[in-house]
N, C-alpha and C. Protein backbone atom coordinates (compact mmCIF):
# COMPACT_ATOMS: atom_id res chain seq x y z
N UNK A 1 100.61 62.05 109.64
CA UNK A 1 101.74 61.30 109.23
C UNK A 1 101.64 61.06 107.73
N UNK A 2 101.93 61.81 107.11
CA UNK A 2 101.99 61.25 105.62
C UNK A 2 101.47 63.00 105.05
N UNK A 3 100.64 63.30 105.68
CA UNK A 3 99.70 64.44 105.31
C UNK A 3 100.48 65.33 105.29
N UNK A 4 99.80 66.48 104.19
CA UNK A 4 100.79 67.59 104.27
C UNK A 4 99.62 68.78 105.04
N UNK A 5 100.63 69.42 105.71
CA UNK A 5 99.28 70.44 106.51
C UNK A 5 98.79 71.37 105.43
N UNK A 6 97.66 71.80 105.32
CA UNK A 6 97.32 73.17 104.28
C UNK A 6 98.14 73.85 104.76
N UNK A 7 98.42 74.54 105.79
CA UNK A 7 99.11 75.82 105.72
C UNK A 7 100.41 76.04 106.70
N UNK A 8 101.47 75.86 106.11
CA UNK A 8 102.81 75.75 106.60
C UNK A 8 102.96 76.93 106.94
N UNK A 9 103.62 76.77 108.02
CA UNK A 9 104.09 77.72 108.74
C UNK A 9 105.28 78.08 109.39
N UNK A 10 106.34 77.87 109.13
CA UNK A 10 107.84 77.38 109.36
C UNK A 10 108.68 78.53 108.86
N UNK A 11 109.43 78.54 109.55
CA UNK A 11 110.90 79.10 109.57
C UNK A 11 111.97 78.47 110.13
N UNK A 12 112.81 79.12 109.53
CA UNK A 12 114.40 78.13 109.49
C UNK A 12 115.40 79.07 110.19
N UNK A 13 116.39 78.63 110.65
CA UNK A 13 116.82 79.44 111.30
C UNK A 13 118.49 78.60 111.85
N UNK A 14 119.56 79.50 111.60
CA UNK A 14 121.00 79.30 111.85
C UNK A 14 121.23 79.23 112.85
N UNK A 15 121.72 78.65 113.68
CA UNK A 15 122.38 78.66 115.11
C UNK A 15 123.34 77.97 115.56
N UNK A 16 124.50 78.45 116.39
CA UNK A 16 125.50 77.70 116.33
C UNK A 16 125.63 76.33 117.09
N UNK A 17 126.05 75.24 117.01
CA UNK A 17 126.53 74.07 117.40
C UNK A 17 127.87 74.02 117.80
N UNK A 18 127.67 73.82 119.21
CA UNK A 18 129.79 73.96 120.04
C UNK A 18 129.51 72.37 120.55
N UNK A 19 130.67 72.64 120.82
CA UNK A 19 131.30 71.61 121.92
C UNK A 19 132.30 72.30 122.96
N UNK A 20 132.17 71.41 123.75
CA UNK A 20 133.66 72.01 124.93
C UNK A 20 134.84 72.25 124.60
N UNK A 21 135.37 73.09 123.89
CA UNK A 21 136.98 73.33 123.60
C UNK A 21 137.02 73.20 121.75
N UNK A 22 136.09 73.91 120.95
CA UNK A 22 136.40 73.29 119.86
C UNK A 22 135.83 74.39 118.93
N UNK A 23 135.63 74.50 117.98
CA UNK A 23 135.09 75.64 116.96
C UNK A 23 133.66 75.36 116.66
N UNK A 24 132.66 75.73 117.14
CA UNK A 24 131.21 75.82 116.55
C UNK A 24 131.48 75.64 115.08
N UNK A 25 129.94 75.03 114.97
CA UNK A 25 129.77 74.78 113.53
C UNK A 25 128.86 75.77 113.60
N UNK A 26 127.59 75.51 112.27
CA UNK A 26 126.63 76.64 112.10
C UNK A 26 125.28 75.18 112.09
N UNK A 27 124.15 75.30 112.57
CA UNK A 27 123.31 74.15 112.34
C UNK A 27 121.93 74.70 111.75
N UNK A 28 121.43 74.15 110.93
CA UNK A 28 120.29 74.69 110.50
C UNK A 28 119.36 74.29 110.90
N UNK A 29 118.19 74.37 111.46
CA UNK A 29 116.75 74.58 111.84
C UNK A 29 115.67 74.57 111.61
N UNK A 30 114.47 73.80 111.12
CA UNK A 30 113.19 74.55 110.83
C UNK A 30 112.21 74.40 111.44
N UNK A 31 111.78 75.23 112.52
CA UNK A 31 110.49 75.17 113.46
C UNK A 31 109.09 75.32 113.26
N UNK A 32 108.14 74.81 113.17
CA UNK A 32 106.96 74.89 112.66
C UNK A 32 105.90 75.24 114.09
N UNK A 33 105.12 76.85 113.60
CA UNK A 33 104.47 76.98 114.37
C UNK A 33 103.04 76.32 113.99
N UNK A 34 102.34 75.87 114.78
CA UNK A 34 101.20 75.04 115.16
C UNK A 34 100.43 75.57 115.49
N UNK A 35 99.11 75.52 114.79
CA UNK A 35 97.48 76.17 115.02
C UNK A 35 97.04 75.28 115.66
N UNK A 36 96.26 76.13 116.56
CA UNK A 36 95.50 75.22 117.99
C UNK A 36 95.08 74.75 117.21
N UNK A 37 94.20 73.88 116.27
CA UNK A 37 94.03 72.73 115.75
C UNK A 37 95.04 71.58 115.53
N UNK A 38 96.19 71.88 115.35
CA UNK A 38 97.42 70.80 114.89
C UNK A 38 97.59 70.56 116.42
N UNK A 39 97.49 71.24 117.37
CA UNK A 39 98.29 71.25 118.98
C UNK A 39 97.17 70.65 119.54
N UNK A 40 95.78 70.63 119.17
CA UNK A 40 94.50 70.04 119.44
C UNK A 40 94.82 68.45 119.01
N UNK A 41 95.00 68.70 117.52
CA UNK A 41 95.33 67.14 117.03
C UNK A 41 96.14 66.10 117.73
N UNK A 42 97.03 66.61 118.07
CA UNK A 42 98.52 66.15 118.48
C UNK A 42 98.21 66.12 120.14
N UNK A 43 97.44 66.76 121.25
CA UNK A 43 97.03 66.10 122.26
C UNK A 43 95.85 65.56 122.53
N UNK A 44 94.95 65.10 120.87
CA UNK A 44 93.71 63.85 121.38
C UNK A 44 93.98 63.12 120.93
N UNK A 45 95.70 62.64 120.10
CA UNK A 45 96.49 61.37 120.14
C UNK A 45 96.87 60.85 121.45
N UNK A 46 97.82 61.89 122.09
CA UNK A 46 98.48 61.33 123.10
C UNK A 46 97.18 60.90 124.26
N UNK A 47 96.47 62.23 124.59
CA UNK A 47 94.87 61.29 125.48
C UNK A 47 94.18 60.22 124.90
N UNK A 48 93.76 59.91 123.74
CA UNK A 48 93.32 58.28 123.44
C UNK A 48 94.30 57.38 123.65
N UNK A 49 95.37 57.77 123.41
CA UNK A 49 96.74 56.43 123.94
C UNK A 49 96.45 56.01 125.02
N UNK A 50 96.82 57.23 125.85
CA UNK A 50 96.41 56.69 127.51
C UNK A 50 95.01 55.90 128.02
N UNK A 51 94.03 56.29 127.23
CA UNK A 51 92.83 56.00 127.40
C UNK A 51 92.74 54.54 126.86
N UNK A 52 93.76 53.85 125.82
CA UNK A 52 93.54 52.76 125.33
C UNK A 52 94.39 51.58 125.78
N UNK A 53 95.55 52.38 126.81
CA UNK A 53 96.23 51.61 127.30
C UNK A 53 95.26 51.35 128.55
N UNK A 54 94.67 51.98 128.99
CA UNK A 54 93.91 51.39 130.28
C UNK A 54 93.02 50.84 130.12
N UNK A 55 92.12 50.73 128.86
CA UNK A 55 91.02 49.78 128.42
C UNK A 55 91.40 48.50 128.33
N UNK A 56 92.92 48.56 128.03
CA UNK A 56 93.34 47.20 127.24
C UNK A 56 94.03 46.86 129.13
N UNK A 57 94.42 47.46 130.05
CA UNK A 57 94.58 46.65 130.89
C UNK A 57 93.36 47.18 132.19
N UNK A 58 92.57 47.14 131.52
CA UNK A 58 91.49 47.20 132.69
C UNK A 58 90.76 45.44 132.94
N UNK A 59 90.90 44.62 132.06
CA UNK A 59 90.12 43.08 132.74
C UNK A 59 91.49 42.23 133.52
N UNK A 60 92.90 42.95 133.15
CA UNK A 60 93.83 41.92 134.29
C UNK A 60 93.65 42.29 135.85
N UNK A 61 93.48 41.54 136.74
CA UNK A 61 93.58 41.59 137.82
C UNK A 61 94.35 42.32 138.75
N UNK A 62 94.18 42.51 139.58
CA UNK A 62 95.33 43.62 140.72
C UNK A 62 96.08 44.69 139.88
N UNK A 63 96.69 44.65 138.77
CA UNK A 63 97.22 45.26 137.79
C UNK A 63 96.19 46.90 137.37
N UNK A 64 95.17 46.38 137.30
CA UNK A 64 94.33 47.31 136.76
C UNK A 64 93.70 48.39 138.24
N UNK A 65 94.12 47.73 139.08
CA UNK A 65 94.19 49.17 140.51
C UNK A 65 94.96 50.35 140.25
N UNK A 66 96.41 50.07 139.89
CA UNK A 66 97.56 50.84 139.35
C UNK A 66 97.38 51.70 137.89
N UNK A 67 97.70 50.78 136.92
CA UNK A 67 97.91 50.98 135.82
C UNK A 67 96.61 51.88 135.18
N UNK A 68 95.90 51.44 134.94
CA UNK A 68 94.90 52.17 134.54
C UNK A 68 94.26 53.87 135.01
N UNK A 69 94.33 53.98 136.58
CA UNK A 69 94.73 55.45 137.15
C UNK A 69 95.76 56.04 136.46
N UNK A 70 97.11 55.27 136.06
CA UNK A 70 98.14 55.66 135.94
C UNK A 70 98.01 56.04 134.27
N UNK A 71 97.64 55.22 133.92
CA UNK A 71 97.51 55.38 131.88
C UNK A 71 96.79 56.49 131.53
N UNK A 72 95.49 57.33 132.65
CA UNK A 72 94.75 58.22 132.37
C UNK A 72 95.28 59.32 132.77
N UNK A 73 95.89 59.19 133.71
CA UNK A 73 96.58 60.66 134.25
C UNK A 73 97.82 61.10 133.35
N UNK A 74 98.47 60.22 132.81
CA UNK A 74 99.62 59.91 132.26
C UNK A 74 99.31 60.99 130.61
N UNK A 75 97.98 60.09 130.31
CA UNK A 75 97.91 60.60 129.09
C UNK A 75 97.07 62.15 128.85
N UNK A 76 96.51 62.51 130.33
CA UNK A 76 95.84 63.69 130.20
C UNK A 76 96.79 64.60 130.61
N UNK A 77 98.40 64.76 131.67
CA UNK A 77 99.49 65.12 132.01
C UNK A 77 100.05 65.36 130.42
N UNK A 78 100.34 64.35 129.67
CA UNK A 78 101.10 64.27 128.25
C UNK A 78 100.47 65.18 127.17
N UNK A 79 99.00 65.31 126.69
CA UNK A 79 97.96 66.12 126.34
C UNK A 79 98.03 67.28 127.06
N UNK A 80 98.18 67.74 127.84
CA UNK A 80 97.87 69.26 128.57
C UNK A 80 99.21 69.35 127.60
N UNK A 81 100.53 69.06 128.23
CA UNK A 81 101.58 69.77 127.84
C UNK A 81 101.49 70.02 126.36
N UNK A 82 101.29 68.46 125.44
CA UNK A 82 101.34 68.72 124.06
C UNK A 82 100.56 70.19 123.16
N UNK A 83 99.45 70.17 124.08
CA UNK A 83 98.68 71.30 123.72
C UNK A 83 99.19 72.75 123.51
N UNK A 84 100.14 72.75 124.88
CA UNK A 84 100.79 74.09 125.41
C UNK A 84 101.52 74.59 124.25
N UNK A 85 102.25 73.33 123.30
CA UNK A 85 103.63 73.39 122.87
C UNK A 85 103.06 74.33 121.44
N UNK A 86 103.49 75.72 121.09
CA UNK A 86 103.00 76.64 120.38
C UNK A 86 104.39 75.78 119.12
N UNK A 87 105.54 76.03 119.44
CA UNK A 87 106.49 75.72 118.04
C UNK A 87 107.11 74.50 118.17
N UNK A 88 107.35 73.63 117.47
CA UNK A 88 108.02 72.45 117.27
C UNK A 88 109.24 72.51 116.52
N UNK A 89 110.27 71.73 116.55
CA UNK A 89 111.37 71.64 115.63
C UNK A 89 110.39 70.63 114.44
N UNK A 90 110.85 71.00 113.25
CA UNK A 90 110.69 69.96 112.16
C UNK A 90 111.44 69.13 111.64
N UNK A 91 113.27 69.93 111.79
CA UNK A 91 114.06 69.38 111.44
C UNK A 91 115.15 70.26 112.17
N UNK A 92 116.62 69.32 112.06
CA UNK A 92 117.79 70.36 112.76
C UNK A 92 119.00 69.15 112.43
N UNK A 93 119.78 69.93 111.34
CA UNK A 93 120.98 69.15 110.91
C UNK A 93 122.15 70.44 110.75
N UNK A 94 123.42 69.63 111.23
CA UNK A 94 124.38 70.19 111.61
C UNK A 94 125.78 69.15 111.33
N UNK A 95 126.92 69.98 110.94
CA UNK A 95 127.77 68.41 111.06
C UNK A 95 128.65 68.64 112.60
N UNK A 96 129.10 67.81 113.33
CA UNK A 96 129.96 67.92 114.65
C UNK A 96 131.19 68.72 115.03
N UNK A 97 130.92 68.91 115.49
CA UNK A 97 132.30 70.09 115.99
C UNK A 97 133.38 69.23 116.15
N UNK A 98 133.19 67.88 117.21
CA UNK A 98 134.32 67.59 117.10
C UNK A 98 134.33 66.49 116.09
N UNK A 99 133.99 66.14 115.31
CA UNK A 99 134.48 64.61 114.36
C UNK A 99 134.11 64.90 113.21
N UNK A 100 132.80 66.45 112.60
CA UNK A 100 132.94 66.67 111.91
C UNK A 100 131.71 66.06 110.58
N UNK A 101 130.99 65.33 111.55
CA UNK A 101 129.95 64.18 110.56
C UNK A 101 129.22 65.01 110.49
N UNK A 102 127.91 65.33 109.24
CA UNK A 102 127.03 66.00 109.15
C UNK A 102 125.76 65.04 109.30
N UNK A 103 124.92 64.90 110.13
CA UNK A 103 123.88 64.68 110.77
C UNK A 103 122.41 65.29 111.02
N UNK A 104 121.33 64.78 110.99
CA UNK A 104 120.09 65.17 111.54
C UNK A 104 120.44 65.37 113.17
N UNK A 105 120.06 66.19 113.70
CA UNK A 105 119.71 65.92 115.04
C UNK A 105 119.27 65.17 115.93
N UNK A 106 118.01 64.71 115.65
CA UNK A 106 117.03 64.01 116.10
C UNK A 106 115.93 64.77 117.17
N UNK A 107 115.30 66.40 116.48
CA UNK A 107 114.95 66.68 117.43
C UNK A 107 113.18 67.03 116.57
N UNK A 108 113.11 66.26 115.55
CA UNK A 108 111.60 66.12 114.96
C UNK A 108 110.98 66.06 115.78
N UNK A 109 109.74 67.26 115.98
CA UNK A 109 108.41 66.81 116.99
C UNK A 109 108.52 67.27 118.09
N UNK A 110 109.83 67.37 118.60
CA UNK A 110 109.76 68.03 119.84
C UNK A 110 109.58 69.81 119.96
N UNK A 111 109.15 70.01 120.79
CA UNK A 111 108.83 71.19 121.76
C UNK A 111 110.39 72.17 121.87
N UNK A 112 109.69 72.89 120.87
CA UNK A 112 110.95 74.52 120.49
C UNK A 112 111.50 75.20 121.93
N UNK A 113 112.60 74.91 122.12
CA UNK A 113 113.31 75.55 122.50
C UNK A 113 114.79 76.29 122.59
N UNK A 114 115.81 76.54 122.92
CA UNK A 114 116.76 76.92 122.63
C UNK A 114 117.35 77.56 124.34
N UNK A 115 118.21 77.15 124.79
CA UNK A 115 119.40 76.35 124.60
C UNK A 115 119.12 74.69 124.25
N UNK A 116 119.62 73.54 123.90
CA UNK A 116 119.47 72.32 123.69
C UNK A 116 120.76 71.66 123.89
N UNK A 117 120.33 70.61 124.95
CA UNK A 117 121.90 70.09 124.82
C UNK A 117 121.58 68.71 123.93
N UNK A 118 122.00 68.28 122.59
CA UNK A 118 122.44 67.14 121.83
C UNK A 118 123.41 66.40 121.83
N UNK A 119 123.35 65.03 121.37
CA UNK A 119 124.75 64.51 121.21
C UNK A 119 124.66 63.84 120.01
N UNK A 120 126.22 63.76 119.24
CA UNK A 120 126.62 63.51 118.24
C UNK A 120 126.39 61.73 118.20
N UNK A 121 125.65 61.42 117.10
CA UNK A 121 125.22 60.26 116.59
C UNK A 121 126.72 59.07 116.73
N UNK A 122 128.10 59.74 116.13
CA UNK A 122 128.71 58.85 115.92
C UNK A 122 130.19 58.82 116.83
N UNK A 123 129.94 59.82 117.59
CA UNK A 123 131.41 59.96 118.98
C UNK A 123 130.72 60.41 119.72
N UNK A 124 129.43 60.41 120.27
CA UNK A 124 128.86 60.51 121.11
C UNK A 124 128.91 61.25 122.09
N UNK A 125 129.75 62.41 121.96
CA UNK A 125 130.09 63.44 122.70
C UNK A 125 128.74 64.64 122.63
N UNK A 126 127.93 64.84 123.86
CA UNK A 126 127.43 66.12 124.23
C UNK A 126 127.49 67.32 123.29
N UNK A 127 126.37 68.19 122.48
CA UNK A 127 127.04 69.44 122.01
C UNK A 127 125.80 70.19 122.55
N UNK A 128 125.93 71.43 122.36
CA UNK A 128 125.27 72.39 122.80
C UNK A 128 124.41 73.26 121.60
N UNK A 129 123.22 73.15 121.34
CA UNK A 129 122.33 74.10 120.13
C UNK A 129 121.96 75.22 120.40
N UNK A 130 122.24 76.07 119.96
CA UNK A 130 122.00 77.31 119.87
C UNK A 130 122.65 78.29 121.19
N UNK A 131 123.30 77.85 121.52
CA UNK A 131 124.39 78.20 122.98
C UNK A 131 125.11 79.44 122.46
N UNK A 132 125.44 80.68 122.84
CA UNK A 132 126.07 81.35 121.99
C UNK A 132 127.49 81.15 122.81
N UNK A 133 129.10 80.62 121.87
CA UNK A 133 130.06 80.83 122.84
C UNK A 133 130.73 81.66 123.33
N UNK A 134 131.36 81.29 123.91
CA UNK A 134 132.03 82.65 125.16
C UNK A 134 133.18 83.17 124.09
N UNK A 135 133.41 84.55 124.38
CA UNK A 135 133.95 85.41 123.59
C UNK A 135 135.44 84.97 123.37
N UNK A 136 136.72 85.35 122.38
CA UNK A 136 137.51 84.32 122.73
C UNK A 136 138.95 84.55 123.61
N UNK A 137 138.60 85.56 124.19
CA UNK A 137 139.44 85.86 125.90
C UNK A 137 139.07 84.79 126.63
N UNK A 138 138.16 84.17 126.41
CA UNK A 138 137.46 83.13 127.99
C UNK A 138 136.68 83.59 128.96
N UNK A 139 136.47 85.51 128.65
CA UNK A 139 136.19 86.09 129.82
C UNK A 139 134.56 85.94 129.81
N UNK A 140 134.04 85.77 130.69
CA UNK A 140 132.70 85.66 131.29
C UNK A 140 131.53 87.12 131.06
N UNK A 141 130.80 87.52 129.98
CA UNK A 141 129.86 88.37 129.90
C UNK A 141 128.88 88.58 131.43
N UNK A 142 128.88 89.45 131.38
CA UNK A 142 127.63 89.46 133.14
C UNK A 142 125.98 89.38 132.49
């Protein structure tokens, strides 16, 4: 958090932003691929979390039957996946198809993928990332 990695690794990348019935925009992208060290880093955060949430409720009573099984599995479940995750979004701003606002996404940190369904910060309408739309007959590609 603050740190800059030695060795960036990112690409950016165009993809369109629709909505239901409306003209795609174009949204820009930049995904950062992650060296099993950064994907190492990033799941012996999420496993000490879990591990510290159950320390901290391991002396309450009856509570700590539950919770604490639950905080370790939780955080070693959360860690496996984080590990898995090879590309991340870094950033993804686009303005709305339908209202037109230009916006961040909000999809920092998360786990690269594509299709994405988003919604617009300020009309709150559903859009679709990287969706390619249907041709403009309406007709259905096989």
């Amino acid at each position: 958090m603050g740190k800059e990695r030695a060795t960036v690794n990112t690409r950016s990348l165009t993809v369109p932003l629709t909505g239901f019935g409306c003209t795609p925009t174009q949204a820009i992208i930049v995904v950062a691929r992650l060296t099993l060290r950064e994907r190492a880093a990033r799941s012996g955060r999420v496993i000490g979390a879990g591990f510290v949430a159950a320390l901290i409720a391991l002396p309450i009573p009856l509570v700590h039957f539950v919770f604490v099984p639950g905080a370790v599995i939780t955080g070693l479940t959360l860690g496996i996946i984080r590990v898995q995750q090879r590309e991340i979004f870094e950033s993804a701003q686009a303005a709305c198809p339908y209202c037109g606002t230009a916006q961040r996404l909000g999809l920092a940190g998360r786990a690269f993928r594509l299709p994405r369904a988003v919604h617009c910060h300020k009309c709150g309408r559903q859009l679709d990332l990287g969706l390619d739309p249907l041709p403009a007959t309406g007709a259905i590609q096989p």
